[in-house]
Protein backbone atom coordinates (compact mmCIF):
# COMPACT_ATOMS: atom_id res chain seq x y z
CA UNK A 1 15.25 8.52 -3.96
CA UNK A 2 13.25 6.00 -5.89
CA UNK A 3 10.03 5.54 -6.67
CA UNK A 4 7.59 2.44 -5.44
CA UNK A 5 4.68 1.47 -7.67
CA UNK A 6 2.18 -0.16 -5.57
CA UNK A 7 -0.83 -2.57 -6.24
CA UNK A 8 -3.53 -3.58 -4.06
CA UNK A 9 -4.52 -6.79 -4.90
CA UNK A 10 -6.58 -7.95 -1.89
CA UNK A 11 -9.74 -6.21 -0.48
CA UNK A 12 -10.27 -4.95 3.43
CA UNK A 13 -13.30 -7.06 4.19
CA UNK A 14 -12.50 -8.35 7.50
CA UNK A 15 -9.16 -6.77 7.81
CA UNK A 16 -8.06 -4.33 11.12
CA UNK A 17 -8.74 -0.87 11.14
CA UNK A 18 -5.01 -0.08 10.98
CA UNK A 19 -4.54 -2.53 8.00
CA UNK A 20 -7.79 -0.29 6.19
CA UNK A 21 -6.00 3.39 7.83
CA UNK A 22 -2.62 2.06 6.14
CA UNK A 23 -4.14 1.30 2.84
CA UNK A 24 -6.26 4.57 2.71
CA UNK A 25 -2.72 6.68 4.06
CA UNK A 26 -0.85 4.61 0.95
CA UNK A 27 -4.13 6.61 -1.73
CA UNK A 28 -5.47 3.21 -2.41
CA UNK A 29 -8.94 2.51 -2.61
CA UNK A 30 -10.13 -0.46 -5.02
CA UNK A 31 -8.79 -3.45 -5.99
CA UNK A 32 -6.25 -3.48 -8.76
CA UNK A 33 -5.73 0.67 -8.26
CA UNK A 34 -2.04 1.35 -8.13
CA UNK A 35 -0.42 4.41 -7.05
CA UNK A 36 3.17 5.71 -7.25
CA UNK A 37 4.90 6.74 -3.71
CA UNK A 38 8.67 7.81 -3.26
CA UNK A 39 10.12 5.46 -1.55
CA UNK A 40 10.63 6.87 1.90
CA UNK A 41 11.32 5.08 5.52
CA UNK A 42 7.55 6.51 6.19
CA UNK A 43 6.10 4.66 3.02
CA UNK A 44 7.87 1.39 3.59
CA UNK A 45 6.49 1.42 6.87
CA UNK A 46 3.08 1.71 5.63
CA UNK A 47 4.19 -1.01 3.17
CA UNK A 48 5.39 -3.58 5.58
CA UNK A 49 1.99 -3.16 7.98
CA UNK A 50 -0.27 -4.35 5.00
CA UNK A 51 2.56 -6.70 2.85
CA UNK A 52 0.17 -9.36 2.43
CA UNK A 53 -2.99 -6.72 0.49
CA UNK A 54 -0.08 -4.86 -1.66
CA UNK A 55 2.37 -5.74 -4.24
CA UNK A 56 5.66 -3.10 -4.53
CA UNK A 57 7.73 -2.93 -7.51
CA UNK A 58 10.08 -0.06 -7.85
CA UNK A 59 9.39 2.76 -10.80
């Protein structure tokens, strides 16, 4: 499978505490970090909770 590159680009003041448990499962921590993730059903599901905080380009 591919793999997703993905950007947080918004910060988790004020957000849920799933939104924040989604970002920390996804290995991202400060703004502007990215991480690479194979993209998996799992990983897009992560993706879609917190669309709005992330940007996803594939790798």
């Amino acid at each position: 499978m591919a793999d997703l590159k993905i950007t947080l680009i918004k910060g988790l003041v004020n957000r849920k505490p799933a939104q924040r448990d989604s970002v920390r499962t996804l290995g991202l921590h400060k703004i502007g970090q990215t991480v690479v993730r194979e993209d998996t059903p799992a990983t897009r599901g992560l993706i879609n909770t917190v669309r709005h905080l992330v940007t996803v380009e594939e790798a």
